[in-house]
Protein backbone atom coordinates (compact mmCIF):
# COMPACT_ATOMS: atom_id res chain seq x y z
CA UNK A 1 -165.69 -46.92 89.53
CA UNK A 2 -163.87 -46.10 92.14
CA UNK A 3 -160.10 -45.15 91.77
CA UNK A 4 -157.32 -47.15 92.32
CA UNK A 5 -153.91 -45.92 93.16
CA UNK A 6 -151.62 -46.61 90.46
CA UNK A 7 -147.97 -45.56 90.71
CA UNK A 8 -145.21 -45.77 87.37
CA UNK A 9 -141.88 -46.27 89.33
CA UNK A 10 -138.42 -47.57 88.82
CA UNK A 11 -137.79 -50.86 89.86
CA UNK A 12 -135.54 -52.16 92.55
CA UNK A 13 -133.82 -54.78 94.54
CA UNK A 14 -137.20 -55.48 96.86
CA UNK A 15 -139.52 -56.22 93.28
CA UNK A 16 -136.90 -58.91 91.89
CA UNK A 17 -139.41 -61.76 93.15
CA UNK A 18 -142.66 -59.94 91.66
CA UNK A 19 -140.90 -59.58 88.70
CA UNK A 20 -139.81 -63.27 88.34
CA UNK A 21 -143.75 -64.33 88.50
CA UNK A 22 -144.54 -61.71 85.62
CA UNK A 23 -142.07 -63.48 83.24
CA UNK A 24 -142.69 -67.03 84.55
CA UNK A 25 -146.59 -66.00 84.38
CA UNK A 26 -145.71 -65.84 80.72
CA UNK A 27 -144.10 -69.10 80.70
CA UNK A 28 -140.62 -67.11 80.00
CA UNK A 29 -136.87 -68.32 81.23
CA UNK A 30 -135.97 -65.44 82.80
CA UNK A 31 -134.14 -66.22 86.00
CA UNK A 32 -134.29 -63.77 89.05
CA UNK A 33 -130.66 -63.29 88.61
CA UNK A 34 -131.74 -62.12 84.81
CA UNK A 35 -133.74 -59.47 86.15
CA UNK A 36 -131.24 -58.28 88.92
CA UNK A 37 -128.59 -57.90 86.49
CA UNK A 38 -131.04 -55.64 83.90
CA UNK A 39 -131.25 -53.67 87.47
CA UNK A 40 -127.41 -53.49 88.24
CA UNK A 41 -126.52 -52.59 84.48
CA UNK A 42 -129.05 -49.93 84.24
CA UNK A 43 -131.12 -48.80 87.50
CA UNK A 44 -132.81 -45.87 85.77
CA UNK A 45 -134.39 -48.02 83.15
CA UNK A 46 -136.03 -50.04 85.33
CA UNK A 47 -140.23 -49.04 85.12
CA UNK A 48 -142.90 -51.37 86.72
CA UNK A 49 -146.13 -49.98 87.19
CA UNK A 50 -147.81 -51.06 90.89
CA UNK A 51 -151.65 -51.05 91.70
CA UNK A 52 -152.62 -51.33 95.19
CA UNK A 53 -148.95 -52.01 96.21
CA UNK A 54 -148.31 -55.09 94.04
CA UNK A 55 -146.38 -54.89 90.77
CA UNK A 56 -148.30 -55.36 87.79
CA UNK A 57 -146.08 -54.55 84.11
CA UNK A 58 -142.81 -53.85 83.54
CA UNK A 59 -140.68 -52.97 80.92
CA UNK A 60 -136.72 -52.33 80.97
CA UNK A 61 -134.64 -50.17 78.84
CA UNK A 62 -130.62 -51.10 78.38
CA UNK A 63 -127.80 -48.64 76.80
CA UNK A 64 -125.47 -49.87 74.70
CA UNK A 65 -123.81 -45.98 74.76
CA UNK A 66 -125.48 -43.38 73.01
CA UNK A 67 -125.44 -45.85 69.86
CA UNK A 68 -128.42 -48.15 71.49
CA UNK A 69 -130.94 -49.10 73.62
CA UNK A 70 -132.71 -52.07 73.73
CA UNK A 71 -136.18 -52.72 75.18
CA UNK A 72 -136.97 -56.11 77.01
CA UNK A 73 -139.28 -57.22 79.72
CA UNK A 74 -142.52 -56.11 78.59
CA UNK A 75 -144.62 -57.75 80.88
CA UNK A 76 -148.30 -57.24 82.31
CA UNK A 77 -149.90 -59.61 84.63
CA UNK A 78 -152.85 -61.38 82.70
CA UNK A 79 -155.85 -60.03 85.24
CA UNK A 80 -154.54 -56.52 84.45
CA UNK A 81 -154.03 -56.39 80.61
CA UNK A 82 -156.08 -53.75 78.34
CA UNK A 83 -155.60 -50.72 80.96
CA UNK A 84 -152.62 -49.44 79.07
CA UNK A 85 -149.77 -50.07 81.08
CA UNK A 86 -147.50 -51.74 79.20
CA UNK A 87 -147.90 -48.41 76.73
CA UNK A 88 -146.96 -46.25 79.52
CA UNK A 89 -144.28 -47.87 80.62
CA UNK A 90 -142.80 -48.23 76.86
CA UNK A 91 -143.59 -44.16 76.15
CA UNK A 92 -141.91 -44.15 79.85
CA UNK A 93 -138.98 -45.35 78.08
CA UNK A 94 -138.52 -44.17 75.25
CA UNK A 95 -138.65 -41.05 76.71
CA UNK A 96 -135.61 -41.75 78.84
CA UNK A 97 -133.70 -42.77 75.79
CA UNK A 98 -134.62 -39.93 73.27
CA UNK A 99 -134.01 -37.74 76.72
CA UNK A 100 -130.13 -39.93 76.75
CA UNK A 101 -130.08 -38.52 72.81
CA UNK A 102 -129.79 -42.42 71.86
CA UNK A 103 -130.31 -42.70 67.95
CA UNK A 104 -131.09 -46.33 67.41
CA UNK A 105 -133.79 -48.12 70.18
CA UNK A 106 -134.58 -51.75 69.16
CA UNK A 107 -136.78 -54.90 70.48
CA UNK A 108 -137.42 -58.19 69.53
CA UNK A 109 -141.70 -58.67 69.28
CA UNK A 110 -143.97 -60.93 69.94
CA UNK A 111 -146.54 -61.10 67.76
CA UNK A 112 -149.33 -59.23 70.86
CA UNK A 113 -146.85 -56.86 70.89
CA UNK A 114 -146.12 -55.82 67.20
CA UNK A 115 -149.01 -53.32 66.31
CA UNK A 116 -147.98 -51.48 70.06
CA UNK A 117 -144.54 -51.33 68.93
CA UNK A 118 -145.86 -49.98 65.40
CA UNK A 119 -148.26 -46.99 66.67
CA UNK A 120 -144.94 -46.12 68.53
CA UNK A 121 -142.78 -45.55 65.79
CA UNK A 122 -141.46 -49.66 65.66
CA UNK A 123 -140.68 -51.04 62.27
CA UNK A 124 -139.71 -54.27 61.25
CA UNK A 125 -136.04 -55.44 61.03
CA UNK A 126 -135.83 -59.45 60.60
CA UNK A 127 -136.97 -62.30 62.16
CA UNK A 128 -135.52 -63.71 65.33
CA UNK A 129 -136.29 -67.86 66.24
CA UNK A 130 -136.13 -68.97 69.01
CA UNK A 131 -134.93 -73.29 68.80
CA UNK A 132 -135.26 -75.64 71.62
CA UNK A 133 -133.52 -78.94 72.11
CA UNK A 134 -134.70 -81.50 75.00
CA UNK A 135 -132.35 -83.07 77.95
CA UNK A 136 -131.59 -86.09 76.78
CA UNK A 137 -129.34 -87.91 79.22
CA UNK A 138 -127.76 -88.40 82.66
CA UNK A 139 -124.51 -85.16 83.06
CA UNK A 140 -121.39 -85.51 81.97
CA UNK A 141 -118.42 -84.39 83.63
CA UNK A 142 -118.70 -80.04 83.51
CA UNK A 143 -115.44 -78.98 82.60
CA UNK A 144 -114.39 -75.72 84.77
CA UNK A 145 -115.66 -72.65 82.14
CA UNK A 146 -113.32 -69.98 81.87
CA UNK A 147 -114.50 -66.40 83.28
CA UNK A 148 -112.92 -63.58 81.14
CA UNK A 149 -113.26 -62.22 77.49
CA UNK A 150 -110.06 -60.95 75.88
CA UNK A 151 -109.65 -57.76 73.51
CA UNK A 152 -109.67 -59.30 70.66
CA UNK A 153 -113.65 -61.18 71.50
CA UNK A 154 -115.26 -57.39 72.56
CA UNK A 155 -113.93 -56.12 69.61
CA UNK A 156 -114.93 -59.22 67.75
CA UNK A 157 -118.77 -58.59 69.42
CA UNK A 158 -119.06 -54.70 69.00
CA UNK A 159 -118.02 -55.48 65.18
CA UNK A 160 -120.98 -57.86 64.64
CA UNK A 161 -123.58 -56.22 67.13
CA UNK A 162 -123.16 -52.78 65.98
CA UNK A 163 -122.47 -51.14 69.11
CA UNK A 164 -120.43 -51.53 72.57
CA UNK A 165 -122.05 -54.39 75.38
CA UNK A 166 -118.77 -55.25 76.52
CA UNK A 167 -120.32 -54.25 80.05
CA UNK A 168 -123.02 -56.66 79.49
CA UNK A 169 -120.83 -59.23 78.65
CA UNK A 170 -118.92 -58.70 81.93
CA UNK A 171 -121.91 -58.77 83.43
CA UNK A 172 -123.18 -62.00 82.09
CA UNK A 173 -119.78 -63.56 82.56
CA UNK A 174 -119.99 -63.66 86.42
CA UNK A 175 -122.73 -66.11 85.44
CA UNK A 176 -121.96 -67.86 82.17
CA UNK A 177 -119.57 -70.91 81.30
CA UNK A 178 -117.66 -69.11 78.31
CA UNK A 179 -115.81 -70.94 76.03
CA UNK A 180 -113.80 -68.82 73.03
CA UNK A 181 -110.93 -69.80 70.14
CA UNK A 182 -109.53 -67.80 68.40
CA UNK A 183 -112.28 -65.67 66.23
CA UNK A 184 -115.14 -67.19 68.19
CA UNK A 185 -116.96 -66.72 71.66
CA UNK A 186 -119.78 -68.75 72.83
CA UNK A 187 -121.81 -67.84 76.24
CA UNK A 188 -124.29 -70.28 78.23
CA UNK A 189 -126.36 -69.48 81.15
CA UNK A 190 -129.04 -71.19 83.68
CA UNK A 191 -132.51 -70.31 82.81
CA UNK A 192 -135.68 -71.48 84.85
CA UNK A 193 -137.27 -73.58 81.75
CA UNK A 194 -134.01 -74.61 79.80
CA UNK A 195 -130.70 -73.30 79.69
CA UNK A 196 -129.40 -70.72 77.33
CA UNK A 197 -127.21 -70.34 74.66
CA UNK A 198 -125.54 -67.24 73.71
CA UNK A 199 -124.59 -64.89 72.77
CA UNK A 200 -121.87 -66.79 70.56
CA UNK A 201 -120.21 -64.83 67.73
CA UNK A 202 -118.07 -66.39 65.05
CA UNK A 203 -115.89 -65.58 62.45
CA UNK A 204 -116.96 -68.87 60.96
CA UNK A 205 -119.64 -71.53 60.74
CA UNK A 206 -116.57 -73.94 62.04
CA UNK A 207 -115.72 -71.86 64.70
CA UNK A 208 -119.56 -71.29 65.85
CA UNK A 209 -120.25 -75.87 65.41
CA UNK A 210 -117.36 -76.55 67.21
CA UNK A 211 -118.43 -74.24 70.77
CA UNK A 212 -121.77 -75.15 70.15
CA UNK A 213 -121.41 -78.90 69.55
CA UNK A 214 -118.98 -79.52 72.55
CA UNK A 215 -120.71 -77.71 74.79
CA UNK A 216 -124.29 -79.66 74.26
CA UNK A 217 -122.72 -82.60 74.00
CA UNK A 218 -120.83 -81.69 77.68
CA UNK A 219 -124.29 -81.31 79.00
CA UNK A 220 -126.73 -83.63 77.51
CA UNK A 221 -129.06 -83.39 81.00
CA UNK A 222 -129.72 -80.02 80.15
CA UNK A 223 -132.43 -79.03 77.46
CA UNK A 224 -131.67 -75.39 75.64
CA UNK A 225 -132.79 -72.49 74.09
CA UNK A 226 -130.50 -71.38 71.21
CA UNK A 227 -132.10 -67.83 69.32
CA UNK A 228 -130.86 -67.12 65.86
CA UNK A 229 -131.73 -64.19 63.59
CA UNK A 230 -133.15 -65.56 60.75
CA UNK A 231 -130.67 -63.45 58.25
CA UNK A 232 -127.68 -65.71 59.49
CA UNK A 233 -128.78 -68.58 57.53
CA UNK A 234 -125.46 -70.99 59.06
CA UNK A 235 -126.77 -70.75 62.63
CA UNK A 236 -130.07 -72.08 61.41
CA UNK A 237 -128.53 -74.78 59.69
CA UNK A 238 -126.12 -75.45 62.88
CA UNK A 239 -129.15 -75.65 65.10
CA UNK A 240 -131.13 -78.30 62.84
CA UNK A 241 -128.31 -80.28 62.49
CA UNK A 242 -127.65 -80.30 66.09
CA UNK A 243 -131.58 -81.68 66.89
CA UNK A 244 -132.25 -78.47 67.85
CA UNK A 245 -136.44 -77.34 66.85
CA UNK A 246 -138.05 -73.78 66.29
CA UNK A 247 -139.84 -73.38 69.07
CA UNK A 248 -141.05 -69.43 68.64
CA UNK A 249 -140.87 -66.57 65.90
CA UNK A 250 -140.06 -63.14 67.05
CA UNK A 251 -140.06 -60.07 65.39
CA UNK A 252 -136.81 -57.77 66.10
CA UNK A 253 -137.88 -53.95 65.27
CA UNK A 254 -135.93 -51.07 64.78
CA UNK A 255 -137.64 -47.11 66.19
CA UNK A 256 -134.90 -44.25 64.70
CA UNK A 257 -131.93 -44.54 62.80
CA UNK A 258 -130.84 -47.62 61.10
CA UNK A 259 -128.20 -49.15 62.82
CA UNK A 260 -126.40 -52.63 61.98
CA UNK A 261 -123.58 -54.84 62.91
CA UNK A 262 -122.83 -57.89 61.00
CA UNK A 263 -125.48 -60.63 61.59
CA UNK A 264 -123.74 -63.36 59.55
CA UNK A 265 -121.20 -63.27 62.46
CA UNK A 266 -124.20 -63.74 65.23
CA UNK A 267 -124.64 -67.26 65.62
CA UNK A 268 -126.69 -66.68 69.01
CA UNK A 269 -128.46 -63.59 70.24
CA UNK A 270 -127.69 -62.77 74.26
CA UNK A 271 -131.32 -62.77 74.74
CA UNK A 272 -134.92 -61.34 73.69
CA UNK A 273 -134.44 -58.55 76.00
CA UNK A 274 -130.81 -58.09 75.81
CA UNK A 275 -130.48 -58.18 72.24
C-alpha cells in the first residue's frame, strides 16, 4: 500500500467549516461558532489529524486552570475510522495536559468511545442524559437576555463544577440569552439540530423550574436539548415534568485524581465537550 501523507496538527481558523461536517457527520449540534470558540479559549488544544490535505478526526482539550481539563470533540470521519486516529489525537492530548501538570482530565463517553477511554487510563464517574423536547408552536415575543454574570453566579458555578470556567462562561455569554436570580443562573444557546440549555446552576429545584420553565415557554418554536447528570435526581424530574424525553446516555469519566464540585447544584451541563 502505498503511503499516504498524514499530518497531526493544531487546528485553526481556516478548518472551522471541516470541522462543522465532522460533528454534523455525526448528527451532533455543534454550531461553527461552537468550534471557533473551543479555538479562541484554547488554541493549543486544538488537534485534527489531515490526510491528503482534508481534515479527518479531531479532538479538543479545554483548561479549567491547572485543576481541569476536559476532552470534547472526538470526531473521525466515518470512511476513515479503525486507522487509529482518534487514539492519537487523545494520547496527543493528554500529553499536553499531564505536560500543563493538570491533575484531574475528564470526558463525557459515548458508548464507541468507552473501552478507548478505558485502555487510556478513563474510569467511570456517572451517567450524563441527554433530554430533548420538540418545537411546538409559532415564537413568542424574545425578551432582550441580559449579557453579564455577576460575582456572586462564578462563584456560585466554580462551587458546584469543581473548578474555575468563569472564562468559558464569558465566552459563551457573547452568545447565550442568560437569565439569573438570586442563587441561580441559567444559559441557552443556538445549536444546528435544537437549541441548548445550559449550563444552569441552582441553589434550588425552585430556582432551577422557574429559569427553565419561563424560558421554554418564551420560545415554544424552538425544540431543545437539556443534559443532566444523572446524580442530580431534581433536574431529571424538572425535565420530565417539563415534556422534556431522554434522548441519549453518556458516560462522564474521570483519568487522575478525583475531583468534584457539587452536582445536586448542576441542573444543566454547558455541554458534552465543555463539561
Amino acid at each position: 500500500m502505498h503511503h499516504v501523507p498524514t499530518t497531526l496538527r493544531l487546528l485553526t481558523e481556516k478548518d472551522v467549516p471541516a470541522a462543522t461536517e465532522l460533528s454534523t457527520q455525526a448528527g451532533w449540534s455543534q454550531t461553527p461558532e461552537d468550534w471557533r470558540m473551543l479555538m479562541r479559549l484554547d488554541a493549543k488544544g486544538c488537534f485534527g489529524v489531515e490526510v491528503e490535505g482534508r481534515l479527518v478526526a479531531t479532538t479538543t482539550l479545554l483548561c479549567y486552570g491547572q485543576a481541569l481539563a476536559w476532552v470534547g470533540m472526538v470526531l473521525t470521519r466515518i470512511e476513515s475510522r479503525g486507522r487509529g486516529f482518534a487514539r492519537n489525537l487523545l494520547t496527543t492530548a493528554l500529553a499536553r495536559a499531564d505536560q500543563l501538570g493538570i491533575a484531574t482530565v475528564k470526558l463525557d463517553a459515548t458508548e464507541q468511545g468507552q473501552p478507548v477511554y478505558e485502555k487510556l487510563g478513563f474510569r467511570a464517574e456517572q451517567p450524563v442524559q441527554r433530554w430533548f423536547r420538540e418545537a411546538s408552536s409559532q415564537a413568542a415575543a424574545q425578551t432582550a437576555p441580559q449579557k453579564t454574570l455577576g460575582r456572586a453566579c462564578l462563584d456560585l458555578d466554580s462551587e458546584a463544577f469543581g473548578a474555575d470556567r468563569s472564562q468559558l462562561l464569558v465566552e459563551l455569554g457573547k452568545r447565550s440569552a442568560i437569565s439569573t436570580k438570586p442563587g441561580a443562573y441559567l444559559f441557552s444557546r443556538p445549536g444546528r439540530v435544537a437549541d441548548y440549555i445550559g449550563p444552569c446552576v441552582a441553589k434550588s429545584r425552585e430556582a432551577a423550574q422557574t429559569l427553565i420553565e419561563s424560558h421554554v415557554r418564551d420560545s415554544p418554536a424552538k425544540s431543545w436539548f437539556w443534559d443532566v447528570l444523572s446524580k442530580n435526581r431534581d433536574a431529571i424530574s424538572l425535565a420530565q415534568e417539563l415534556g422534556f424525553k431522554p434522548q441519549r446516555h453518556l458516560l462522564r469519566m474521570v483519568r487522575g485524581k478525583e475531583l468534584s464540585g457539587n452536582d445536586n447544584l448542576i441542573y444543566a451541563i454547558a455541554g458534552f465537550e465543555l463539561g
